[in-house]
N, C-alpha and C. Protein backbone atom coordinates (compact mmCIF):
# COMPACT_ATOMS: atom_id res chain seq x y z
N UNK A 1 13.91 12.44 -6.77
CA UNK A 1 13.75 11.40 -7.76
C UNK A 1 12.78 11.86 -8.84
N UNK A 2 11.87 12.55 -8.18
CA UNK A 2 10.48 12.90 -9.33
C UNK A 2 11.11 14.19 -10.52
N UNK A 3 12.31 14.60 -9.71
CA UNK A 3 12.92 15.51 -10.79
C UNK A 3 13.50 14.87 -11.56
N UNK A 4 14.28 14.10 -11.56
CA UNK A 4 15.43 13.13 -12.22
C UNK A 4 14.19 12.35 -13.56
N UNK A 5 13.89 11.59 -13.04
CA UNK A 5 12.91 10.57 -13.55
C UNK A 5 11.73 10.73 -13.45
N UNK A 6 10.61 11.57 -14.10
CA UNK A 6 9.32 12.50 -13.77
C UNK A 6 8.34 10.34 -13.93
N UNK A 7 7.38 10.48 -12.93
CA UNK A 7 6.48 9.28 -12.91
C UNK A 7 5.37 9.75 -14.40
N UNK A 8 5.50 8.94 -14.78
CA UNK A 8 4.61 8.44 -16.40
C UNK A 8 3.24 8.07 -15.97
N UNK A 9 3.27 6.93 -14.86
CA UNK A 9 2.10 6.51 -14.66
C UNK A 9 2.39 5.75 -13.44
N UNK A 10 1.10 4.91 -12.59
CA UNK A 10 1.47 4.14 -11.66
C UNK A 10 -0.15 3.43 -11.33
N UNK A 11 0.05 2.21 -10.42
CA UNK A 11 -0.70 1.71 -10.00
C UNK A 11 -1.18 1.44 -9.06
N UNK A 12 -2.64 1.19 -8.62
CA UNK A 12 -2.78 1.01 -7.38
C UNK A 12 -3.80 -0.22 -6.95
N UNK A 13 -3.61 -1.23 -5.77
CA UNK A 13 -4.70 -2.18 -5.79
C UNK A 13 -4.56 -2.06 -4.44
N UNK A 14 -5.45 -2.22 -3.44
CA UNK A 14 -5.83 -2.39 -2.37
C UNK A 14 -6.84 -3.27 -1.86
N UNK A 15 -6.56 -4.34 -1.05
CA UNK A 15 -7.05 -5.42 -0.59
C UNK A 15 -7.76 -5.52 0.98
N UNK A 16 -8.61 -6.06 0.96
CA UNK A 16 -8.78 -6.62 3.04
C UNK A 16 -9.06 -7.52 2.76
N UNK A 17 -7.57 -7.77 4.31
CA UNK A 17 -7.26 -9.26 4.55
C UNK A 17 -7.27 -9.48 6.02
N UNK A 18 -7.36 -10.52 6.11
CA UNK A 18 -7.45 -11.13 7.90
C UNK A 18 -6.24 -10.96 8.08
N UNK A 19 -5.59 -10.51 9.33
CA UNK A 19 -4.17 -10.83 9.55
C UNK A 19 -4.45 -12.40 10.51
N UNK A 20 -3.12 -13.29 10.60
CA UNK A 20 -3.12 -13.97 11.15
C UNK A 20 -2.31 -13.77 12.44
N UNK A 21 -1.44 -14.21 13.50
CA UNK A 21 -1.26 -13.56 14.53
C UNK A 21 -0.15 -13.04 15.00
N UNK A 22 0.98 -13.62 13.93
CA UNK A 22 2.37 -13.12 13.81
C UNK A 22 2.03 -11.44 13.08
N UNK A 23 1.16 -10.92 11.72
CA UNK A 23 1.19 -9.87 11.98
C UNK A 23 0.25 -9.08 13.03
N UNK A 24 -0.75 -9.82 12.96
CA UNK A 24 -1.88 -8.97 14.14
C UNK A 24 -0.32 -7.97 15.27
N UNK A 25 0.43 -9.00 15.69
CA UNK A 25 0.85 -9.02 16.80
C UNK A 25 1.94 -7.52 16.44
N UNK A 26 2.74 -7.77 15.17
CA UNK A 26 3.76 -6.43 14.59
C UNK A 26 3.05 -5.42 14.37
N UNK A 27 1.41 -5.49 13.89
CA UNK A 27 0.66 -4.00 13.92
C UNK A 27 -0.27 -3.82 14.99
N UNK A 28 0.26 -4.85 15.90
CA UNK A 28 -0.97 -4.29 17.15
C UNK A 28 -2.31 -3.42 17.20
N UNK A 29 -2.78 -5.22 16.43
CA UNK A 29 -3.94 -5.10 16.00
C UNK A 29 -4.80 -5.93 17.37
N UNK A 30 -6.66 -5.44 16.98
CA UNK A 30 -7.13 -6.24 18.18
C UNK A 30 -7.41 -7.57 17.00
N UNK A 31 -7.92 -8.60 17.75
CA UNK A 31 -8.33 -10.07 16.77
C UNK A 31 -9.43 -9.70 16.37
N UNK A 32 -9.63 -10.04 14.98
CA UNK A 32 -11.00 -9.82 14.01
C UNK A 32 -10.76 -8.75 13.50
N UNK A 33 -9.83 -7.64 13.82
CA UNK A 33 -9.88 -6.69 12.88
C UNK A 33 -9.20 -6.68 11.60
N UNK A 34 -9.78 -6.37 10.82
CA UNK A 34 -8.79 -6.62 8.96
C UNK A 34 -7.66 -5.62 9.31
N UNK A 35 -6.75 -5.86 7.87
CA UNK A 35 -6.25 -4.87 7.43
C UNK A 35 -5.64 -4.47 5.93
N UNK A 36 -5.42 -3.43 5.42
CA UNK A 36 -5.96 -3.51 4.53
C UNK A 36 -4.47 -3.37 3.50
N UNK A 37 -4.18 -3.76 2.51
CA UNK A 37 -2.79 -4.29 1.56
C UNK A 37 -2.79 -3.87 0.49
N UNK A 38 -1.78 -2.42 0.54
CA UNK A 38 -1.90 -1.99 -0.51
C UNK A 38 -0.79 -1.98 -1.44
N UNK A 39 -0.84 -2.78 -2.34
CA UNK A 39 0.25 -2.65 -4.06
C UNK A 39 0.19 -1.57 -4.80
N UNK A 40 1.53 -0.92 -5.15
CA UNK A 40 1.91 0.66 -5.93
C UNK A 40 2.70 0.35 -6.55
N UNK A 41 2.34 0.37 -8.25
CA UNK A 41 3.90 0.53 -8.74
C UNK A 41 3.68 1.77 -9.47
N UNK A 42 4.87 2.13 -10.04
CA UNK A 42 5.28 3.48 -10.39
C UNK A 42 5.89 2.93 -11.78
N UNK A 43 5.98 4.07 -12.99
CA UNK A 43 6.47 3.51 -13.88
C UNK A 43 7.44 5.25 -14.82
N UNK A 44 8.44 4.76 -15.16
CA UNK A 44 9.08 6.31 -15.87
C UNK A 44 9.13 5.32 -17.52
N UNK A 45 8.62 5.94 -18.13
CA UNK A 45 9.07 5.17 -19.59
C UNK A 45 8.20 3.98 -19.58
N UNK A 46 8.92 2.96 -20.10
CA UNK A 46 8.58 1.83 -20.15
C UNK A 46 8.98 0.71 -18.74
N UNK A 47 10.03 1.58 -17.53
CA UNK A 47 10.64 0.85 -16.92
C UNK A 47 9.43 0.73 -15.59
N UNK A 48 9.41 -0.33 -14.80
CA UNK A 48 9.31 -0.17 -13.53
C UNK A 48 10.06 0.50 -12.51
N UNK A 49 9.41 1.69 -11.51
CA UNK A 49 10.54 2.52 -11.05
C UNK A 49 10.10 2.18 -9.58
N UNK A 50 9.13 2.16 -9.25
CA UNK A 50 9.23 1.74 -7.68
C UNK A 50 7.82 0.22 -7.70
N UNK A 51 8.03 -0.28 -6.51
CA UNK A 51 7.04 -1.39 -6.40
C UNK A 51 6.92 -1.82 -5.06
N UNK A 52 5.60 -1.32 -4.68
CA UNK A 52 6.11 -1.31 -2.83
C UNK A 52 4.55 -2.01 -2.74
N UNK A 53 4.92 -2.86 -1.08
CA UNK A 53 3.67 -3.42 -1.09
C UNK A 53 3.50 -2.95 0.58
N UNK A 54 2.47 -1.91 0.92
CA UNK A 54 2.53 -1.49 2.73
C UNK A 54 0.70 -2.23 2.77
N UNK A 55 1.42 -2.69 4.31
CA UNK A 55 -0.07 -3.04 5.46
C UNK A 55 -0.58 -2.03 6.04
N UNK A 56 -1.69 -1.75 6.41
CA UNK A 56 -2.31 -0.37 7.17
C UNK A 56 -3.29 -1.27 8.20
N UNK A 57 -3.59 -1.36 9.40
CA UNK A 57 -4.69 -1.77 10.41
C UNK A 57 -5.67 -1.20 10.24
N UNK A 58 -6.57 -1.80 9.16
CA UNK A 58 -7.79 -1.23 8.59
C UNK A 58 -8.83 0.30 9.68
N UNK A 59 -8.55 0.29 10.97
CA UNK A 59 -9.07 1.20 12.31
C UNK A 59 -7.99 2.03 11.85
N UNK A 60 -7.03 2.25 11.15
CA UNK A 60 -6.08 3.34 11.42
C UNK A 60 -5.41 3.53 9.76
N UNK A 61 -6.54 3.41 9.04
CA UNK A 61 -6.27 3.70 7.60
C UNK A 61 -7.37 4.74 6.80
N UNK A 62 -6.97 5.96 6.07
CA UNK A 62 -7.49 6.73 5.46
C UNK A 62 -7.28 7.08 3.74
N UNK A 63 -7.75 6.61 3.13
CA UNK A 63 -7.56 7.33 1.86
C UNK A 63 -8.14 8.01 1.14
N UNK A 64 -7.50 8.81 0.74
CA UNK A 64 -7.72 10.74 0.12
C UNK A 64 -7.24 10.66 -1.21
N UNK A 65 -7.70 10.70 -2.23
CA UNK A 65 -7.11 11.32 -3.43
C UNK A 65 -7.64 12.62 -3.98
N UNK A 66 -7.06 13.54 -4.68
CA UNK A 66 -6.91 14.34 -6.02
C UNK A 66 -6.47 13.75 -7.26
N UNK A 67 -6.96 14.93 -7.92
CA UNK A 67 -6.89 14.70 -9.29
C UNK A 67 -6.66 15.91 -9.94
């Protein structure tokens, strides 16, 4: 895709949130632990090209960037 349509730019926001117990329970999480919600969009041109929203169980989340 990144050949086809090279990314222009993109975004990033990341949140901590309480899960309540329907997800606690899908990320088998322990109770009280956050986790953390992260929004990406991607953009080629003027268009929106991707827009994804992933959960991470804050105990089992790392982020690394370059530049």
């Amino acid at each position: 895709m990144v050949r086809l349509a090279p990314i222009q730019r993109a975004e990033f926001r990341i949140y901590a949130q309480k899960p309540d117990a329907h997800v606690r329970r899908h990320m088998t999480m322990d109770i009280g632990e956050p986790y953390l919600q992260l929004w990406r969009r991607t953009w080629v041109g003027d268009d929106v090209a991707t827009s994804v929203q992933l959960w991470h169980p804050a105990s089992r989340f790392h982020l690394a960037g370059n530049v």
